[in-house]
PDB file of N, CA and C in Angstrom:
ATOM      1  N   UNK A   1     -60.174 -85.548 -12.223  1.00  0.00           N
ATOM      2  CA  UNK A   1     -59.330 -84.383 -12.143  1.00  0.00           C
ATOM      3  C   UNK A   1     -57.885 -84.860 -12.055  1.00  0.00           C
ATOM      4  N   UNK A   2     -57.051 -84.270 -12.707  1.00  0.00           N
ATOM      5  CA  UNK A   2     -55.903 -84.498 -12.687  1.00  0.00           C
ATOM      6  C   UNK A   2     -55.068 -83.708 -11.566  1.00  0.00           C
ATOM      7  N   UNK A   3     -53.908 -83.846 -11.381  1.00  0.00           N
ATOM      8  CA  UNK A   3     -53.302 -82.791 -10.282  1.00  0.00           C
ATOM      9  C   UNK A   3     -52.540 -81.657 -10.904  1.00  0.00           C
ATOM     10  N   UNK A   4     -52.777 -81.542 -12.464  1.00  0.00           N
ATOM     11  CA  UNK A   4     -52.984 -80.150 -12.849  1.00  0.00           C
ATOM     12  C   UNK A   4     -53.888 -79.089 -13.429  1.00  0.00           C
ATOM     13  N   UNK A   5     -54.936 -79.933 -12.909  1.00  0.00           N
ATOM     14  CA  UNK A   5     -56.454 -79.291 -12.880  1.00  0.00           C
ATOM     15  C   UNK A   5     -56.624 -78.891 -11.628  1.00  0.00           C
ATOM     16  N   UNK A   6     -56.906 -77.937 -11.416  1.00  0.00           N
ATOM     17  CA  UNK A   6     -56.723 -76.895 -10.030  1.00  0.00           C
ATOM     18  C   UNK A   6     -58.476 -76.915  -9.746  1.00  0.00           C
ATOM     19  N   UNK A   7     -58.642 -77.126  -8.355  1.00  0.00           N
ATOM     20  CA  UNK A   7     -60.412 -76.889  -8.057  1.00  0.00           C
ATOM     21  C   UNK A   7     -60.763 -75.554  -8.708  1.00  0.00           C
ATOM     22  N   UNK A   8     -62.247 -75.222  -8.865  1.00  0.00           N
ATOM     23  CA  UNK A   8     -62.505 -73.847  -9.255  1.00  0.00           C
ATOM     24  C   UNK A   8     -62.692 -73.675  -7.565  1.00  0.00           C
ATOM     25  N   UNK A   9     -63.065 -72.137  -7.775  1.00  0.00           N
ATOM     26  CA  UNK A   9     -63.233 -70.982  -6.486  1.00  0.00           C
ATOM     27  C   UNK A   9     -64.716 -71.243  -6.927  1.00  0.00           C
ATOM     28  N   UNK A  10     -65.529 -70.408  -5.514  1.00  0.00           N
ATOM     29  CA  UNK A  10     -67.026 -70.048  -5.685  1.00  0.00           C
ATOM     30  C   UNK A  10     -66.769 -68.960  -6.669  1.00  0.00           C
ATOM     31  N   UNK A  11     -65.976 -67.914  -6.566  1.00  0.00           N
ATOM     32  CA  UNK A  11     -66.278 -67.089  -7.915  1.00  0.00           C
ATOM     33  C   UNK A  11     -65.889 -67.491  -9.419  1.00  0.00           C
ATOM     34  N   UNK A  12     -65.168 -68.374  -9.730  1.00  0.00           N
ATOM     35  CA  UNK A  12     -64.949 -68.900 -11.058  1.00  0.00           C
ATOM     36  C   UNK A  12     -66.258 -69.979 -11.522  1.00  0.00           C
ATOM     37  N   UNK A  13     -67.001 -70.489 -10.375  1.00  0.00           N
ATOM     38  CA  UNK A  13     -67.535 -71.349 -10.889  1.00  0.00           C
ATOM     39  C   UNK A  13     -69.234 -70.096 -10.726  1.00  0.00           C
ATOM     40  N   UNK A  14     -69.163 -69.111 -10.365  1.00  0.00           N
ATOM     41  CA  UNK A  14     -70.445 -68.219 -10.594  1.00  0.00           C
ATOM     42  C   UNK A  14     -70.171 -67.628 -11.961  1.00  0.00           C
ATOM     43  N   UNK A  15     -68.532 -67.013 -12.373  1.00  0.00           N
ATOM     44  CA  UNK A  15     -68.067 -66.346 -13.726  1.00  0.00           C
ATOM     45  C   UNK A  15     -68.516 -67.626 -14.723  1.00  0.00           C
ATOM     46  N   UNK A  16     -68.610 -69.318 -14.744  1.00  0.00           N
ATOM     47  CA  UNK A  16     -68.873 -70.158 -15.446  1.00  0.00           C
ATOM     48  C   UNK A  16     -69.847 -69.996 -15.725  1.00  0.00           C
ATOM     49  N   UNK A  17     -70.818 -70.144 -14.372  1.00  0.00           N
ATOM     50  CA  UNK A  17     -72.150 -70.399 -14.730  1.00  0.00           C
ATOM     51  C   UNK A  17     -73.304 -68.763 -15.390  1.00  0.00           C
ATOM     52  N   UNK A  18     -72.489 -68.019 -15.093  1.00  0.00           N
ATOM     53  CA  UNK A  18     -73.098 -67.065 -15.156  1.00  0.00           C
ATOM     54  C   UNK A  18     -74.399 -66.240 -14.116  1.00  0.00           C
ATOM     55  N   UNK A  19     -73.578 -66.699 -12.877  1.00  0.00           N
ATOM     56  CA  UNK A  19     -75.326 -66.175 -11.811  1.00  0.00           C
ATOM     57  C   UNK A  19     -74.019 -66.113 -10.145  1.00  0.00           C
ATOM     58  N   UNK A  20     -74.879 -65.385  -9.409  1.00  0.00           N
ATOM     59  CA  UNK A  20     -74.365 -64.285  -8.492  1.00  0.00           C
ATOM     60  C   UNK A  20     -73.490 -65.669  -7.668  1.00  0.00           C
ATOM     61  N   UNK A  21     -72.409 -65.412  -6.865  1.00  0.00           N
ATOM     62  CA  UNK A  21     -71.701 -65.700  -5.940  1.00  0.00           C
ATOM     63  C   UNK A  21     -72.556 -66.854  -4.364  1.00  0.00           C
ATOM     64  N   UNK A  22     -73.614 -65.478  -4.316  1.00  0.00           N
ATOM     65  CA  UNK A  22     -74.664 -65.895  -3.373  1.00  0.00           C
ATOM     66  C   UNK A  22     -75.384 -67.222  -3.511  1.00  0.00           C
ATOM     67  N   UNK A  23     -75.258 -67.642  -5.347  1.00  0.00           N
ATOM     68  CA  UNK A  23     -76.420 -68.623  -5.429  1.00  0.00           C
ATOM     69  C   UNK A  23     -75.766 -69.774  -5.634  1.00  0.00           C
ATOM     70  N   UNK A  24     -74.273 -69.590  -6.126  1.00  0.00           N
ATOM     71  CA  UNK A  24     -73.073 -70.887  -5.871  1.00  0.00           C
ATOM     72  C   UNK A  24     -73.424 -71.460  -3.919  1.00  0.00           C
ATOM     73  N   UNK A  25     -72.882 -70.375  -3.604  1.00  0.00           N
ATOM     74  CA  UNK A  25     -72.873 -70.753  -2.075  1.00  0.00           C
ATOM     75  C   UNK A  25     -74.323 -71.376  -1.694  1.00  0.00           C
ATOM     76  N   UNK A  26     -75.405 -70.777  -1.857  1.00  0.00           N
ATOM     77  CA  UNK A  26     -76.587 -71.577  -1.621  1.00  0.00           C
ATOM     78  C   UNK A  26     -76.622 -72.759  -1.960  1.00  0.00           C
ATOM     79  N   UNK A  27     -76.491 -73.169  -3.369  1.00  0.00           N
ATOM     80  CA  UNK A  27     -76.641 -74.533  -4.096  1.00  0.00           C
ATOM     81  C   UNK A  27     -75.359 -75.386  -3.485  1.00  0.00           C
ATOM     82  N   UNK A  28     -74.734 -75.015  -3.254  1.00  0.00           N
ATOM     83  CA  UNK A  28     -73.308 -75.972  -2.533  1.00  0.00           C
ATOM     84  C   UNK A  28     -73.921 -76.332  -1.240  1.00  0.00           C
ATOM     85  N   UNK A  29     -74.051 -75.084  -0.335  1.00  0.00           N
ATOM     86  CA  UNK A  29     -74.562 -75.855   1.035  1.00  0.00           C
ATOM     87  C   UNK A  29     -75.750 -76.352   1.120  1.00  0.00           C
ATOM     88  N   UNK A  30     -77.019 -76.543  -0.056  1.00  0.00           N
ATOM     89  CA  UNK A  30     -78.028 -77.854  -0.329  1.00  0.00           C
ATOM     90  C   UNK A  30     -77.483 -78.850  -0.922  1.00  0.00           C
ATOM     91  N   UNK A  31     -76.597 -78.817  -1.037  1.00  0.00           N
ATOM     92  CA  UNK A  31     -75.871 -80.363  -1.720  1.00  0.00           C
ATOM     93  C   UNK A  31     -76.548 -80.593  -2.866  1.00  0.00           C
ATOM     94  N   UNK A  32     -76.683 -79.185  -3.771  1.00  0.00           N
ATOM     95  CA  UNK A  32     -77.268 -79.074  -5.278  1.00  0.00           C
ATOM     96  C   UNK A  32     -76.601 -79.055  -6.161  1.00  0.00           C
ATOM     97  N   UNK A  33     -75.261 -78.637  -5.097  1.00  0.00           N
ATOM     98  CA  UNK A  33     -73.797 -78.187  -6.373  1.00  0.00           C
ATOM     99  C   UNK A  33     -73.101 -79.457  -6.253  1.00  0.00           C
ATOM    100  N   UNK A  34     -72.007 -79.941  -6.217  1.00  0.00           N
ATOM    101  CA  UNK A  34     -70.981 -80.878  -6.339  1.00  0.00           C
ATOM    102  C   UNK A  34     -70.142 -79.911  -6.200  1.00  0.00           C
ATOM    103  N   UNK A  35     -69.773 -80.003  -4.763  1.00  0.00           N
ATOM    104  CA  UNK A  35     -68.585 -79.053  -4.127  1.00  0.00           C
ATOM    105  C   UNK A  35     -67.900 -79.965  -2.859  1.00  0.00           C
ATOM    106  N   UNK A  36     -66.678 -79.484  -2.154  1.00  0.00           N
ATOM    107  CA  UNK A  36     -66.290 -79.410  -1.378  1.00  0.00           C
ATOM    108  C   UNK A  36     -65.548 -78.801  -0.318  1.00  0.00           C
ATOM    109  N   UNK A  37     -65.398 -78.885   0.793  1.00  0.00           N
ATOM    110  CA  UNK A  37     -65.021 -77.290   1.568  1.00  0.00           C
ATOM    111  C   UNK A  37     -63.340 -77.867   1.791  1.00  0.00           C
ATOM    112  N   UNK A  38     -62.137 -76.590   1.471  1.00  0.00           N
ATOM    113  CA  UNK A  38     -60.767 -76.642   1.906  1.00  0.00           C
ATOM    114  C   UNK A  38     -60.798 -76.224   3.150  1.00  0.00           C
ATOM    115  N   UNK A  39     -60.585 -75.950   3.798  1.00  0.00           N
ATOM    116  CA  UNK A  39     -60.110 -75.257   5.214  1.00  0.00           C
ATOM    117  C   UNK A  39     -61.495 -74.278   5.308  1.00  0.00           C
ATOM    118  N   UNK A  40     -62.930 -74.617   5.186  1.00  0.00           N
ATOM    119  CA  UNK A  40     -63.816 -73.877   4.989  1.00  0.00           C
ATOM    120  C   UNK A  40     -63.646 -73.253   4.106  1.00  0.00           C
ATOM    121  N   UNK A  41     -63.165 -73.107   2.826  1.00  0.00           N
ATOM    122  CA  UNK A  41     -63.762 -72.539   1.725  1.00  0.00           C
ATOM    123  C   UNK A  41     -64.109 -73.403   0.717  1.00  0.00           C
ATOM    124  N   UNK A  42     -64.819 -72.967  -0.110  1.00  0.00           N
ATOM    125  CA  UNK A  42     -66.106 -73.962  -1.091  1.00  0.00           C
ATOM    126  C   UNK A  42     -64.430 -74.321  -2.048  1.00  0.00           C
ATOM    127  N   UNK A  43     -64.622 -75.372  -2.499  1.00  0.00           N
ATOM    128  CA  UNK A  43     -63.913 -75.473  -3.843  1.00  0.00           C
ATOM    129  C   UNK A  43     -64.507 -76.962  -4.756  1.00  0.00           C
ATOM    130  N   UNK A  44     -64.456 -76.568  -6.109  1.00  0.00           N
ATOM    131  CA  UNK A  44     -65.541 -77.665  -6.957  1.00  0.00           C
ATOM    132  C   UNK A  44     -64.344 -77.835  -7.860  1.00  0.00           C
ATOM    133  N   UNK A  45     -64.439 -79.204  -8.667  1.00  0.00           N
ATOM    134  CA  UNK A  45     -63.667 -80.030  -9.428  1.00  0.00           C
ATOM    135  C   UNK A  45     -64.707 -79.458 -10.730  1.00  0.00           C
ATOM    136  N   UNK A  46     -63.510 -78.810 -11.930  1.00  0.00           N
ATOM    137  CA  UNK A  46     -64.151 -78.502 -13.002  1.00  0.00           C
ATOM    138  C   UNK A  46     -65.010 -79.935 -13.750  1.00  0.00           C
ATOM    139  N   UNK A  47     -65.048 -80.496 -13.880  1.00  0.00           N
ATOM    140  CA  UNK A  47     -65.773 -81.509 -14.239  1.00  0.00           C
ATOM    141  C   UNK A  47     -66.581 -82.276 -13.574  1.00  0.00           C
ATOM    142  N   UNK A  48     -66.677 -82.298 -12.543  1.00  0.00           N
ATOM    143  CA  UNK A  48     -68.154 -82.083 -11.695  1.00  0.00           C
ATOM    144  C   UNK A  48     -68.993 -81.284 -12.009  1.00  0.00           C
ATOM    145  N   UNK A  49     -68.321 -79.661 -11.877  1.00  0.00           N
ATOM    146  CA  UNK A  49     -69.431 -78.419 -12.281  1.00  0.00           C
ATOM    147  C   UNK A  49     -69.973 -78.977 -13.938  1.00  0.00           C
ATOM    148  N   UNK A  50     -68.895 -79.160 -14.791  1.00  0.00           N
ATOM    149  CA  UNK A  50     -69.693 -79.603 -15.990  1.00  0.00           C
ATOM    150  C   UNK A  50     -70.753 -81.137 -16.271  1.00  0.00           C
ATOM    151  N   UNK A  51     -70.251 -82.080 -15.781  1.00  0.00           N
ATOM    152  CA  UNK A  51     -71.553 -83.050 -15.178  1.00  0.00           C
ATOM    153  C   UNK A  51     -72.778 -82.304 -14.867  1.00  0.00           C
ATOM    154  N   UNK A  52     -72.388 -81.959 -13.823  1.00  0.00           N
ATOM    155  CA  UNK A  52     -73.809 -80.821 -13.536  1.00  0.00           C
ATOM    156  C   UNK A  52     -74.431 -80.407 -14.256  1.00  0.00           C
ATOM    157  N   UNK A  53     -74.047 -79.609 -15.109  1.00  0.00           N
ATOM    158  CA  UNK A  53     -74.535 -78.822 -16.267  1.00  0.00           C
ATOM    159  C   UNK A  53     -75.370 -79.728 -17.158  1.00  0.00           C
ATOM    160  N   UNK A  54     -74.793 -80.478 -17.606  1.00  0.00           N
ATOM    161  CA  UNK A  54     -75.464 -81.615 -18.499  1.00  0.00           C
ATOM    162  C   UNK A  54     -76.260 -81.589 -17.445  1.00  0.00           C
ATOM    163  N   UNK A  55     -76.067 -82.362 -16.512  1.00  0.00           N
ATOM    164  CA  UNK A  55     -77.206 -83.202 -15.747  1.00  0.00           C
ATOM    165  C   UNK A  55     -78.911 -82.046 -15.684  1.00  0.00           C
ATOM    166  N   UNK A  56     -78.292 -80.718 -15.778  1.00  0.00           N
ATOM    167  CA  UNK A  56     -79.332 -79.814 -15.307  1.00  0.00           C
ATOM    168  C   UNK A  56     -79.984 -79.259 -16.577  1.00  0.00           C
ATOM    169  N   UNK A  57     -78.974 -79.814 -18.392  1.00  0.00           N
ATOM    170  CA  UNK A  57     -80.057 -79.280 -19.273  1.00  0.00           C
ATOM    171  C   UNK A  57     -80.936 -80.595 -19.580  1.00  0.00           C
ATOM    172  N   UNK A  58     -80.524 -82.049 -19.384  1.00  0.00           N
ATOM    173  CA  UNK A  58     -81.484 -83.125 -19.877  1.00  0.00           C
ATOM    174  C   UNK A  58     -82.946 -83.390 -18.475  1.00  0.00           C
ATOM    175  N   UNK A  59     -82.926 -82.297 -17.623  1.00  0.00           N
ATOM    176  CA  UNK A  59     -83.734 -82.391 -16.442  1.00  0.00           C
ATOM    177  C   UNK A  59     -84.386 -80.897 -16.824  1.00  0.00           C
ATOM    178  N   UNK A  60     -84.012 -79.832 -17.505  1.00  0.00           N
ATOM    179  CA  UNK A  60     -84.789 -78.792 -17.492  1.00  0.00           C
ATOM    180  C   UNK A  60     -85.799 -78.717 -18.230  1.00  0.00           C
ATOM    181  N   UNK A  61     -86.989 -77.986 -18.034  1.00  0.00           N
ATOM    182  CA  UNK A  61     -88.162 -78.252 -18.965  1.00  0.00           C
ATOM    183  C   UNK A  61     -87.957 -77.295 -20.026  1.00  0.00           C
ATOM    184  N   UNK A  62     -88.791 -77.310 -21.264  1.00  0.00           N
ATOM    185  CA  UNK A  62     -88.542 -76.190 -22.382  1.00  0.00           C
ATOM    186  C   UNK A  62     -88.316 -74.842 -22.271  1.00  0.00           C
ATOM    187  N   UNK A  63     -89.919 -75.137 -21.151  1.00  0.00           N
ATOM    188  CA  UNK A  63     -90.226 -73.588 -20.745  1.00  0.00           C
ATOM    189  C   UNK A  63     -89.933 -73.932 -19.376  1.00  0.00           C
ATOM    190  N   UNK A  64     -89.812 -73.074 -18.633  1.00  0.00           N
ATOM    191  CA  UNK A  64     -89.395 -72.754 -17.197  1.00  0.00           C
ATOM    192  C   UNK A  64     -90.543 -72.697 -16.418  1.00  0.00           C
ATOM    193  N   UNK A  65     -90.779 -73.870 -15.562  1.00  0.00           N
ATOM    194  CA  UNK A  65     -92.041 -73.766 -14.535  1.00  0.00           C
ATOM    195  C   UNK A  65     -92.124 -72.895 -13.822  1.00  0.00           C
ATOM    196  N   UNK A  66     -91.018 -72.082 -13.353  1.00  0.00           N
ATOM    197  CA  UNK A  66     -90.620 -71.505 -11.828  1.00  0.00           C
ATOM    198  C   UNK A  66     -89.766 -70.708 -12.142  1.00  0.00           C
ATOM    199  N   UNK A  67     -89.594 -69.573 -11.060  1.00  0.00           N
ATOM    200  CA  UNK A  67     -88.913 -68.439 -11.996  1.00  0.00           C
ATOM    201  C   UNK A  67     -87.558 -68.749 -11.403  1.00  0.00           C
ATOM    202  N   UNK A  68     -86.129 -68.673 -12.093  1.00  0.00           N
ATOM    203  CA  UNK A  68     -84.926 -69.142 -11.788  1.00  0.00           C
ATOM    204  C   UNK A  68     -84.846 -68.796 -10.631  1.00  0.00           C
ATOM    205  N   UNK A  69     -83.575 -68.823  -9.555  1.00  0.00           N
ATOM    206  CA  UNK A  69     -83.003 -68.758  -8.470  1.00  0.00           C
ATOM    207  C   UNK A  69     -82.402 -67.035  -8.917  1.00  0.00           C
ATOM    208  N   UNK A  70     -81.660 -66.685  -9.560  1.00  0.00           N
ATOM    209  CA  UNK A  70     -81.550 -65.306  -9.563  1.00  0.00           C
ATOM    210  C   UNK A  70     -82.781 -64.337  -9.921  1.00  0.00           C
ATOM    211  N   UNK A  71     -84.109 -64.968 -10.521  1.00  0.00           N
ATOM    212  CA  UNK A  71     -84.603 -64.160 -10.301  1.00  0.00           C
ATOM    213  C   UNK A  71     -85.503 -63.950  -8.841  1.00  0.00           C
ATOM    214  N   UNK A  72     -85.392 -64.833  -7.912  1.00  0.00           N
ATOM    215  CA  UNK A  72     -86.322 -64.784  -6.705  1.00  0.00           C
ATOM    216  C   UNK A  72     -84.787 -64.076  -6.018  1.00  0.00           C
ATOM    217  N   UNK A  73     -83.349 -63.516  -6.179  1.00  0.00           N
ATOM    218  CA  UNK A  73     -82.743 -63.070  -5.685  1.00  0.00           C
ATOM    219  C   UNK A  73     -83.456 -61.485  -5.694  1.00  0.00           C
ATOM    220  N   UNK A  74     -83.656 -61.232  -7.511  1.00  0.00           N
ATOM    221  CA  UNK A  74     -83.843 -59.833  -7.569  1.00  0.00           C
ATOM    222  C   UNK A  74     -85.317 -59.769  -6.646  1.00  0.00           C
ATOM    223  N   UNK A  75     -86.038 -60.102  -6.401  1.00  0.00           N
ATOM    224  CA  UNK A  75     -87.272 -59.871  -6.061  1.00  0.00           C
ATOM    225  C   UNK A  75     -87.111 -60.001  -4.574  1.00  0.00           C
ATOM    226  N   UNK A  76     -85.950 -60.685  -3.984  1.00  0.00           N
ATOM    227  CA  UNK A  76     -85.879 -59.895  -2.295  1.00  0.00           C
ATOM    228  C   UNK A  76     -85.395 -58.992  -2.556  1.00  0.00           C
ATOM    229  N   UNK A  77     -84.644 -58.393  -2.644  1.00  0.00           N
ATOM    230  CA  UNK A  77     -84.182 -57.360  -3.296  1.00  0.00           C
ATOM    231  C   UNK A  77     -84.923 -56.330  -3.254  1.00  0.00           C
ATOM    232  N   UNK A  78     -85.605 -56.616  -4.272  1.00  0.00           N
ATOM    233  CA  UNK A  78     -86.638 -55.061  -4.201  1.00  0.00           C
ATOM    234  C   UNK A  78     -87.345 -54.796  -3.269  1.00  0.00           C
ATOM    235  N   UNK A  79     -87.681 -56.260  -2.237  1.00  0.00           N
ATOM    236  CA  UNK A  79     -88.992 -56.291  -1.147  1.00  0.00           C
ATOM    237  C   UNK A  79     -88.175 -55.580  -0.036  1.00  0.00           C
ATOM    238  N   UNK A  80     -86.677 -55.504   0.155  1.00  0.00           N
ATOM    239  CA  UNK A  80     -86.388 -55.013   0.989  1.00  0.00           C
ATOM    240  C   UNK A  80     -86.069 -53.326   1.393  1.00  0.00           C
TER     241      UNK A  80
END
């Protein structure tokens, strides 16, 4: 990162990835994301989050063993 590459926010890096706010914050505090906290708030180095990404399509299977993380969101959800 350069020092005019600005960290992302938890919400820029949920608008990236495309999935809820809730599931940034989850995966950050399992040490799933590549994040770090400012003054207690989450902030991630854009090129970390994209490492990631790679790292998570040469590890994903074709088909999906398990049903994603947003969808076990919608399904508390409804249980509640």
């Amino acid at each position: 990162m350069t020092d005019s590459t600005p960290a992302m926010t938890v919400r820029e890096v949920a608008l990236y990835l495309n999935v809820n706010e809730k599931t940034v914050y989850r995966l950050a505090q399992r040490n799933e994301l590549p994040g770090f906290k400012v003054a207690g708030a989450w902030r991630f180095r854009p090129e970390d989050i994209r490492r990631w990404v790679e790292g998570q399509k040469s590890r994903a299977p074709a088909t999906p063993s398990k049903p994603r993380m947003e969808d076990e969101d919608k399904q508390k959800r409804k249980q509640r």
